[in-house]
N, C-alpha and C. Protein backbone atom coordinates (compact mmCIF):
# COMPACT_ATOMS: atom_id res chain seq x y z
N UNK A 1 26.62 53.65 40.92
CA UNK A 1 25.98 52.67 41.74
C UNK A 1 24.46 52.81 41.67
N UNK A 2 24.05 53.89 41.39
CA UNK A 2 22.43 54.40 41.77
C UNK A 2 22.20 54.05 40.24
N UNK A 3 22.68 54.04 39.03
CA UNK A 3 22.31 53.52 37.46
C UNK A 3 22.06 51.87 37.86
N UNK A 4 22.83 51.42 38.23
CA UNK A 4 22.56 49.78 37.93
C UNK A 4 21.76 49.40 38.62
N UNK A 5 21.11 50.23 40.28
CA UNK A 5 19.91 49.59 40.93
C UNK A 5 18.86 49.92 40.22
N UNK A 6 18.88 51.13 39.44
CA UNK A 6 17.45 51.55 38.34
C UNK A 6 17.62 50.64 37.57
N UNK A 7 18.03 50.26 36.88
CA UNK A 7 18.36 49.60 35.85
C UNK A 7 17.79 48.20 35.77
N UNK A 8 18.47 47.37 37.82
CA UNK A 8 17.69 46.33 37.92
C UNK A 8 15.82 46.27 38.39
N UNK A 9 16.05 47.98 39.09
CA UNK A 9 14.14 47.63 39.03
C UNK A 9 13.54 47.64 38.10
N UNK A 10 14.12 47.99 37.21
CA UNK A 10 13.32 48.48 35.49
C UNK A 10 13.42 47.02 35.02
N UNK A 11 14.24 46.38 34.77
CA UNK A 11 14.22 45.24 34.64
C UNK A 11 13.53 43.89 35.69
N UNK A 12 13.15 44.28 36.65
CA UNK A 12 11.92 43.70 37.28
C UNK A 12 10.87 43.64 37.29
N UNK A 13 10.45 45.13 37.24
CA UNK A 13 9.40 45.86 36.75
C UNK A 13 8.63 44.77 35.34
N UNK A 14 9.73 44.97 34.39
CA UNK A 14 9.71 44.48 32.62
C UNK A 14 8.67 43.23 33.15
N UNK A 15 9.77 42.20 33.98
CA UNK A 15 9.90 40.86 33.74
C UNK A 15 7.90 40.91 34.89
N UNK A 16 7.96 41.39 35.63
CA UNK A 16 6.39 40.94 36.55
C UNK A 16 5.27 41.61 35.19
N UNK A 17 5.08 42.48 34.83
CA UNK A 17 4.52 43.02 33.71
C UNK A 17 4.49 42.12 33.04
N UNK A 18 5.66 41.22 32.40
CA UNK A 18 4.98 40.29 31.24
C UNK A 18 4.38 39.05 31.95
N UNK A 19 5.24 38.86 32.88
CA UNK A 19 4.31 37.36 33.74
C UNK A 19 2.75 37.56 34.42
N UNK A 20 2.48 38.95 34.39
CA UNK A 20 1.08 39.14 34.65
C UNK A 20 0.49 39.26 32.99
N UNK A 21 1.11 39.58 32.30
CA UNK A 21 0.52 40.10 30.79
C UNK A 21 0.20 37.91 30.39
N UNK A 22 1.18 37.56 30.99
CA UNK A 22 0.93 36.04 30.28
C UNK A 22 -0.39 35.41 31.59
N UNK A 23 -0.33 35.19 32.79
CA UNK A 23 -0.77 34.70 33.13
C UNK A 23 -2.66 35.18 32.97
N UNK A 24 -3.01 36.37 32.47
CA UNK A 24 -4.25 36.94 32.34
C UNK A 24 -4.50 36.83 31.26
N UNK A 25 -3.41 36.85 30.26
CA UNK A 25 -4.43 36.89 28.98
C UNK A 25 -3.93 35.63 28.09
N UNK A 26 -2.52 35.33 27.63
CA UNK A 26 -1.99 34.24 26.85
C UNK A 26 -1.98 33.10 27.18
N UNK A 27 -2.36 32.81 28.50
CA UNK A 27 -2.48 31.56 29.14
C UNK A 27 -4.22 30.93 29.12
N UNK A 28 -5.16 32.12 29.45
CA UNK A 28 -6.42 31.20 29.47
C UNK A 28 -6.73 31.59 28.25
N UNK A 29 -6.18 32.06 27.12
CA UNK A 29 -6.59 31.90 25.57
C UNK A 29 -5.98 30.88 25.02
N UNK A 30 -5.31 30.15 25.60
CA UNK A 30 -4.24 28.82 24.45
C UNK A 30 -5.64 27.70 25.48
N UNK A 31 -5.84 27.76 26.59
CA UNK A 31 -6.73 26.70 27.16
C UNK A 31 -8.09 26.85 26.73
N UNK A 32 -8.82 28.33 26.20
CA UNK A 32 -9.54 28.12 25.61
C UNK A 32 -9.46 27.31 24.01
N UNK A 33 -8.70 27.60 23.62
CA UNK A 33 -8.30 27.22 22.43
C UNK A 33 -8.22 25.30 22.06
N UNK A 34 -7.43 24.87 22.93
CA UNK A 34 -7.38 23.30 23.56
C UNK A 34 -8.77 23.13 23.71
N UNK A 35 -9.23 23.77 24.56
CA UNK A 35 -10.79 22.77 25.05
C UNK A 35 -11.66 23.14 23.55
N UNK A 36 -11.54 24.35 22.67
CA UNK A 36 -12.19 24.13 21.28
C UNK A 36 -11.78 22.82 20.23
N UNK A 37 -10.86 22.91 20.11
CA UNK A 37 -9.69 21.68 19.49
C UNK A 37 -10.15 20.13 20.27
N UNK A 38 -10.61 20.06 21.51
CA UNK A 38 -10.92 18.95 22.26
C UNK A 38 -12.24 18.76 21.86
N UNK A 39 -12.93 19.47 22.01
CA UNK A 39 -14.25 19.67 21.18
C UNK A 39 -14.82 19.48 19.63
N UNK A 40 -13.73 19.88 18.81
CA UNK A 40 -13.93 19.98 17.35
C UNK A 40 -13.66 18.38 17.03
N UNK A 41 -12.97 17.91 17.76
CA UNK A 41 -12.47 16.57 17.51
C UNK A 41 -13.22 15.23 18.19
N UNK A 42 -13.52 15.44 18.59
CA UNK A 42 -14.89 14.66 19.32
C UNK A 42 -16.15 15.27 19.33
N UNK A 43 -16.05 15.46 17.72
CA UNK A 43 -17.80 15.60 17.38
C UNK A 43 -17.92 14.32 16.74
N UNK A 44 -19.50 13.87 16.79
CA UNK A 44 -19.62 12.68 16.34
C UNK A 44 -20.90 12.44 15.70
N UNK A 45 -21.09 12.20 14.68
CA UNK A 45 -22.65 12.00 13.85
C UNK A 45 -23.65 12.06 15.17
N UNK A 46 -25.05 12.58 14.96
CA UNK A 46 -25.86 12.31 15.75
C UNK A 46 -25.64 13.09 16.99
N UNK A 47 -24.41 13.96 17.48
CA UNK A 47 -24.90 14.87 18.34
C UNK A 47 -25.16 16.75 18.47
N UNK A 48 -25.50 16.83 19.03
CA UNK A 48 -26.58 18.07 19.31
C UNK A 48 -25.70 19.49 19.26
N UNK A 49 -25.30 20.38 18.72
CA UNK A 49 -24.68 20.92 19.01
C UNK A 49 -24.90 22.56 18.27
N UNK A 50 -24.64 23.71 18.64
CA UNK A 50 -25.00 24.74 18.81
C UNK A 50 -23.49 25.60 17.73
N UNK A 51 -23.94 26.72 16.82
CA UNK A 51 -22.64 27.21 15.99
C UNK A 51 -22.49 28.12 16.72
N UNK A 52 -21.86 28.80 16.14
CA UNK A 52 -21.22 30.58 16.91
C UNK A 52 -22.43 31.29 16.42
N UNK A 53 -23.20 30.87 15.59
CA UNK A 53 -24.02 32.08 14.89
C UNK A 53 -25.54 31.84 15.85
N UNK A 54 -25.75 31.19 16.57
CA UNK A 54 -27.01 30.47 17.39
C UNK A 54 -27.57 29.38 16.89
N UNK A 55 -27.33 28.15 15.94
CA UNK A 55 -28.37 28.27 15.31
C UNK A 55 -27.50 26.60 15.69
N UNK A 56 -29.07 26.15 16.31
CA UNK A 56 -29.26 24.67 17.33
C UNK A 56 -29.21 23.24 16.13
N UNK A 57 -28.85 22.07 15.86
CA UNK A 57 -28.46 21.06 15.21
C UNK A 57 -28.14 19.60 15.56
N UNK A 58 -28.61 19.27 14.68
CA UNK A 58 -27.76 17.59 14.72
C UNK A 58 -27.20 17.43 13.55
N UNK A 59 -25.55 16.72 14.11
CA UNK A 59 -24.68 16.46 13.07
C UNK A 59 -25.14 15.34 12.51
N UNK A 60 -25.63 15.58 11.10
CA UNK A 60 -25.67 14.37 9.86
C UNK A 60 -23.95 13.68 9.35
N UNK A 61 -23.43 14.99 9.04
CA UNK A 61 -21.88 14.07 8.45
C UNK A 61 -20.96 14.89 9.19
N UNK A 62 -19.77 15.01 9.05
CA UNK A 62 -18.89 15.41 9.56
C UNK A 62 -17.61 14.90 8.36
N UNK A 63 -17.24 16.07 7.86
CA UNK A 63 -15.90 16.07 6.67
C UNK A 63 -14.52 16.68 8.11
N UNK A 64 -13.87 16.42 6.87
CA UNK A 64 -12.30 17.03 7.41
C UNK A 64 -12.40 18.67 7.83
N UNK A 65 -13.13 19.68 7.36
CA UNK A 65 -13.39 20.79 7.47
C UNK A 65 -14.71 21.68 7.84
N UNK A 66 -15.88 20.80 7.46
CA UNK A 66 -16.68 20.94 7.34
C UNK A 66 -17.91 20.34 8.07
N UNK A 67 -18.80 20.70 8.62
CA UNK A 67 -20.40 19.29 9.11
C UNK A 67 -20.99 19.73 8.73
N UNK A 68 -21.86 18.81 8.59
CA UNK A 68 -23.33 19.11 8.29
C UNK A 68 -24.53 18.79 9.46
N UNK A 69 -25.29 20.03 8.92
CA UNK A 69 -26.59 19.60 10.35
C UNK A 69 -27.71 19.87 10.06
N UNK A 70 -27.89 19.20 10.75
CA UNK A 70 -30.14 18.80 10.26
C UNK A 70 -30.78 20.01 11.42
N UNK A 71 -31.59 20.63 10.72
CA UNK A 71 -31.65 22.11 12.07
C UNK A 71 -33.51 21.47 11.85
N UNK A 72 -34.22 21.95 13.13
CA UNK A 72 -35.55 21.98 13.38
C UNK A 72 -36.58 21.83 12.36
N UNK A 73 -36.50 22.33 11.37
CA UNK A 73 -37.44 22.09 10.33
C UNK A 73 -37.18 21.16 9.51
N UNK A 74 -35.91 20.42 9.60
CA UNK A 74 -36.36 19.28 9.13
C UNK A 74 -34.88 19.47 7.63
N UNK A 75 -34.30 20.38 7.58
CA UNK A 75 -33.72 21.29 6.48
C UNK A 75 -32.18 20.59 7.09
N UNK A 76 -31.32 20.88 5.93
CA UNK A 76 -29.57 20.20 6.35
C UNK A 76 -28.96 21.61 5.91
N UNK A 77 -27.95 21.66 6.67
CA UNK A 77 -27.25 22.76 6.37
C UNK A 77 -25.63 22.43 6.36
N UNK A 78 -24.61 23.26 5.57
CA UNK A 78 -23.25 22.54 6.06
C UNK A 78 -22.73 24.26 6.60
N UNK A 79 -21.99 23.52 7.61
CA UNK A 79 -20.95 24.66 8.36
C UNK A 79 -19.75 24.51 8.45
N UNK A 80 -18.73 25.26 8.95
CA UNK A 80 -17.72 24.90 9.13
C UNK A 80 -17.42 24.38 10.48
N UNK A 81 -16.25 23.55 10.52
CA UNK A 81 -16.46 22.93 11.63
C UNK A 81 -16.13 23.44 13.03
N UNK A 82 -15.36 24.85 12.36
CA UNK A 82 -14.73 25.67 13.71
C UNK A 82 -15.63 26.46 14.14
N UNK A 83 -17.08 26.51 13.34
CA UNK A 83 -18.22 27.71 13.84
C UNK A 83 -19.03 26.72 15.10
N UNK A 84 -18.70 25.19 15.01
CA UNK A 84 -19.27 24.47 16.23
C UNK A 84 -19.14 25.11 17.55
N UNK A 85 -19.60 25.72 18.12
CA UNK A 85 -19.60 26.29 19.91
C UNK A 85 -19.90 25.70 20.88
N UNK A 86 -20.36 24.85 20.78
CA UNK A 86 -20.61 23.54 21.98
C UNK A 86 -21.58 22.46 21.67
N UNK A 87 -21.67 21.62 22.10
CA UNK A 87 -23.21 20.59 22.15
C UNK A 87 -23.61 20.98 23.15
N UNK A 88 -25.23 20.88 22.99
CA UNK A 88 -26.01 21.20 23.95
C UNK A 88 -26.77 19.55 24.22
C-alpha cells in the first residue's frame, strides 16, 4: 500500500516539474519566436530597422531570405533576414 502512494507522488512530482519546466521556459520561447516570424514578415521596403549585430538601416529590397539596407553613410549592405531585430 505504502509503494503505490510513492509511486503516485513521484508521479506528481514528474508531472508539476514539467508543467513548470513548460510554462517558464517552452512557452515564452515559441511566443518569442511568433512575434520574430510576425516581424520578419511584415518588413516592408523603406522601413527602419535594427540587425542582431547593432547596426541601424533602411530596407532597400527585401528577397525570400535575404534584405538589403542602406546604413548611414549612404553604403547598401545585404543581411539575412532573420538577423532583423526590430524596427526602430
Amino acid at each position: 500500500m505504502d509503494d503505490s502512494k510513492s509511486i503516485i507522488y513521484i508521479v506528481i512530482f514528474l508531472v508539476v516539474i514539467f508543467g513548470l519546466f513548460y510554462f517558464f521556459t517552452i512557452r515564452p520561447q515559441k511566443k518569442r519566436q511568433q512575434e520574430h516570424e510576425a516581424l520578419k514578415s511584415g518588413l516592408q521596403k523603406g522601413d527602419r530597422v535594427i540587425t542582431a549585430g547593432g547596426i541601424y538601416g533602411q530596407i532597400e529590397s527585401i528577397n525570400q531570405d535575404d534584405v538589403v539596407l542602406k546604413i548611414e553613410s549612404g553604403a547598401t549592405m545585404r543581411v539575412a533576414k532573420n538577423s532583423i531585430a526590430g524596427k526602430t
